[in-house]
C-alpha atoms as a PDB file:
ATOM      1  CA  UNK A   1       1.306 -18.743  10.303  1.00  0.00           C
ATOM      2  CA  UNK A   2       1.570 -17.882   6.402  1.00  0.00           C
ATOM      3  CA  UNK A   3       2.815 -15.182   4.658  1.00  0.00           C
ATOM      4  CA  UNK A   4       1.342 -13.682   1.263  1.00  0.00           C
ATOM      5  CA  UNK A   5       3.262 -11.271  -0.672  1.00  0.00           C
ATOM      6  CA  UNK A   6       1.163  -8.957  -2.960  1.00  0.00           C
ATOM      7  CA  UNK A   7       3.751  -7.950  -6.185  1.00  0.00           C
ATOM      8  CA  UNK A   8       3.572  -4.533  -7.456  1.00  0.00           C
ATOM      9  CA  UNK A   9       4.841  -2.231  -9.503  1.00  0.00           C
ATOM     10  CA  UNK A  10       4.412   1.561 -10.517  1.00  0.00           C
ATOM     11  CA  UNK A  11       4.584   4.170 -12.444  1.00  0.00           C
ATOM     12  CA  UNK A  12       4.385   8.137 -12.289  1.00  0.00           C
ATOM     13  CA  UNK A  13       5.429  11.649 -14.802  1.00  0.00           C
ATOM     14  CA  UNK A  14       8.698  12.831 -15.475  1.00  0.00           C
ATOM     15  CA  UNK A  15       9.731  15.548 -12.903  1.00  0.00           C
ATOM     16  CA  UNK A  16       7.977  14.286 -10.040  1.00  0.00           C
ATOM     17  CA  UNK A  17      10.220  13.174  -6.903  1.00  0.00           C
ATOM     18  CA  UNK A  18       8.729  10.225  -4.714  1.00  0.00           C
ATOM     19  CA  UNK A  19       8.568  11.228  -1.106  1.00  0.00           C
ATOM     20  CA  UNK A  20       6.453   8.452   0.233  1.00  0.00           C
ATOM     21  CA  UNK A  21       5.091   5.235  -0.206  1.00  0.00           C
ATOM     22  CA  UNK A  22       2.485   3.188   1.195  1.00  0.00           C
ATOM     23  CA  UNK A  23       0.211   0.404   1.255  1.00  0.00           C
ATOM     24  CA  UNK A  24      -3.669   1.290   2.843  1.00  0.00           C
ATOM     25  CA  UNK A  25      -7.060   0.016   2.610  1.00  0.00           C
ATOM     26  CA  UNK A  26     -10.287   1.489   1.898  1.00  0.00           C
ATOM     27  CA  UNK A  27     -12.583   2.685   2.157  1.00  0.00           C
ATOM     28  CA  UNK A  28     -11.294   6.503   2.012  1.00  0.00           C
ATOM     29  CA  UNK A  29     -13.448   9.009   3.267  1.00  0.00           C
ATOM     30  CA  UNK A  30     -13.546  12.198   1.232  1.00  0.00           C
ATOM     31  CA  UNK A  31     -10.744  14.895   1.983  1.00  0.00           C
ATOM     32  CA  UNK A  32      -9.015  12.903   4.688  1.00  0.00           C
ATOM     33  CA  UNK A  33      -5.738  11.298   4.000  1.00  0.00           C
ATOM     34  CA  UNK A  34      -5.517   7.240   3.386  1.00  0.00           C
ATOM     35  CA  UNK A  35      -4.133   5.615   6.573  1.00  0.00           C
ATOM     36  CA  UNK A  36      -0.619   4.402   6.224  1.00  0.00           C
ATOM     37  CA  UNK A  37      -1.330   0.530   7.269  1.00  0.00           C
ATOM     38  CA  UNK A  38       2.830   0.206   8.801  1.00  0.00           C
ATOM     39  CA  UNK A  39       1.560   2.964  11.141  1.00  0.00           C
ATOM     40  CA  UNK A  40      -1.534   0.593  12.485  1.00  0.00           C
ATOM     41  CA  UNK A  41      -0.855  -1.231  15.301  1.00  0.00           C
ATOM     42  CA  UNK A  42      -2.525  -4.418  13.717  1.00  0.00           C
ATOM     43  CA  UNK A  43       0.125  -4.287  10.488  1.00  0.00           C
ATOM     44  CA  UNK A  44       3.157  -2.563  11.624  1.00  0.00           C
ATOM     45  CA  UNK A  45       4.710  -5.818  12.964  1.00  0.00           C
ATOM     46  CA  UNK A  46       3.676  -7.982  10.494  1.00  0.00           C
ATOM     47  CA  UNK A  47       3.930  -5.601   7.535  1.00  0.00           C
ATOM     48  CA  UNK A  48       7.095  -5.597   5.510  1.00  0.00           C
ATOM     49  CA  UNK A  49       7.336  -3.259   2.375  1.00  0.00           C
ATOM     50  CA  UNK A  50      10.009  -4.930  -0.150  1.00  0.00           C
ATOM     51  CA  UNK A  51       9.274  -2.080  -2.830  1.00  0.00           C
ATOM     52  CA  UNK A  52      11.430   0.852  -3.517  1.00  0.00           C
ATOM     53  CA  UNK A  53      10.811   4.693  -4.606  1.00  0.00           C
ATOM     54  CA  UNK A  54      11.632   3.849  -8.460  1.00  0.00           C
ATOM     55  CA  UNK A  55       9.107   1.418  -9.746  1.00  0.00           C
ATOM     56  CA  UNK A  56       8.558  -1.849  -7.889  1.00  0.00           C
ATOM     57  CA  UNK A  57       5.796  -1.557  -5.003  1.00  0.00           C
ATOM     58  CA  UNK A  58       5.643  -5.048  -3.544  1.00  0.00           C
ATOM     59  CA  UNK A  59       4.850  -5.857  -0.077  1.00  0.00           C
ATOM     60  CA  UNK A  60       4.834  -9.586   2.300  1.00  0.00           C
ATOM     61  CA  UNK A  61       2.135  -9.771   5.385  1.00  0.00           C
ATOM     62  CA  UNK A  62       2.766 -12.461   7.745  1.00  0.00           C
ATOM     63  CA  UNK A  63       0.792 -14.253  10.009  1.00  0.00           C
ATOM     64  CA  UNK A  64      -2.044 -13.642   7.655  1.00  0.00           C
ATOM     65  CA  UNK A  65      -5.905 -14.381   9.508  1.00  0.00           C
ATOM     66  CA  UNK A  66      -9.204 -14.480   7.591  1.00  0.00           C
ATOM     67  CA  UNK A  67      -9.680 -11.332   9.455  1.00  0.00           C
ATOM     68  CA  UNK A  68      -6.942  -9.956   6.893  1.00  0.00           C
ATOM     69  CA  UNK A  69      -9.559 -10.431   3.726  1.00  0.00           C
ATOM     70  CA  UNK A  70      -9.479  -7.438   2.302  1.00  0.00           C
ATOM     71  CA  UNK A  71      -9.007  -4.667  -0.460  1.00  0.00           C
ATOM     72  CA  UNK A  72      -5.522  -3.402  -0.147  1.00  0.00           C
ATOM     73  CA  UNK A  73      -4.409  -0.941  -1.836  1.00  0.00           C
ATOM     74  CA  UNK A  74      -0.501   0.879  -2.721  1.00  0.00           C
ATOM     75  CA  UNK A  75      -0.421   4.819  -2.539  1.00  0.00           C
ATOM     76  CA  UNK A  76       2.578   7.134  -3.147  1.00  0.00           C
ATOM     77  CA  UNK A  77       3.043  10.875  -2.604  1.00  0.00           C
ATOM     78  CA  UNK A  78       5.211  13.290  -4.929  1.00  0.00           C
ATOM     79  CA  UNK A  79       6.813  16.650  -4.370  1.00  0.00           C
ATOM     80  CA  UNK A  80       4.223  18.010  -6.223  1.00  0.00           C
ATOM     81  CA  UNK A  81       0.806  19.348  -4.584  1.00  0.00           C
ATOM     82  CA  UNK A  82      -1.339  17.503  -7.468  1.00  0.00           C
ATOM     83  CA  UNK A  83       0.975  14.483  -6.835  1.00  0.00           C
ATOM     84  CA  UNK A  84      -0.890  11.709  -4.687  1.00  0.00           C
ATOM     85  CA  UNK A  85      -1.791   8.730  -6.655  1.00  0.00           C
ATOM     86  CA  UNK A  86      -3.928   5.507  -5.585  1.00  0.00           C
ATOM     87  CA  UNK A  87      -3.115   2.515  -7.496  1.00  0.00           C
ATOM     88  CA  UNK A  88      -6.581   1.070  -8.722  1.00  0.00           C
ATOM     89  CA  UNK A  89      -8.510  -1.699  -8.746  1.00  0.00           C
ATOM     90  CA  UNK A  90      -5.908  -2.819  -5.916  1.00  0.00           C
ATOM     91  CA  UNK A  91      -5.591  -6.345  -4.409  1.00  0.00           C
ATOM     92  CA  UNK A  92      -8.287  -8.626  -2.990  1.00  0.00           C
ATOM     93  CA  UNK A  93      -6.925 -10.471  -0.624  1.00  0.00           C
ATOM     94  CA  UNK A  94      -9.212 -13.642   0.466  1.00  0.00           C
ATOM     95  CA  UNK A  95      -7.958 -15.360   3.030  1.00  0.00           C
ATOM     96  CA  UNK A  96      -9.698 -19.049   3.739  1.00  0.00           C
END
């Protein structure tokens, strides 16, 4: 029954409006969208994102399993066509 919350925080250019932010996990398969992991039915109830659409991206999973070792990654969308951005290397969550 624990909890881990990944801390985050982000950046992006001048001029760009944030329309959407997410946290997903790889891997991404060329030309299709990263899955938003809120909208899977094994994170949506036990994923709550404590970020905003400034700067701060951090997000708490509960009821963490080993079978939730894994790269995680936060994504965000712009109002801007070349405006998706990854955030890279991610997190590694090991769970023991």
């Amino acid at each position: 029954d624990s909890s881990v919350i990944m801390s985050c925080t982000y950046k992006y250019p001048t001029g760009y409006k944030i329309k959407k932010t997410f946290w997903t996990k790889g891997p991404f398969i060329n030309g299709e969208e990263a899955p938003d992991l809120s909208n899977d039915i094994e994170y949506s109830q036990r994923l709550q994102y404590l970020g905003n659409k400034q700067k701060n991206c951090t997000v708490n999973l509960n009821h963490v399993t080993q079978k939730d070792s894994h790269m995680y990654y936060f994504r965000f969308i712009t109002d801007k066509p070349d405006g998706k951005w990854t955030g890279t290397p991610g997190v590694n969550l090991t769970v023991t």
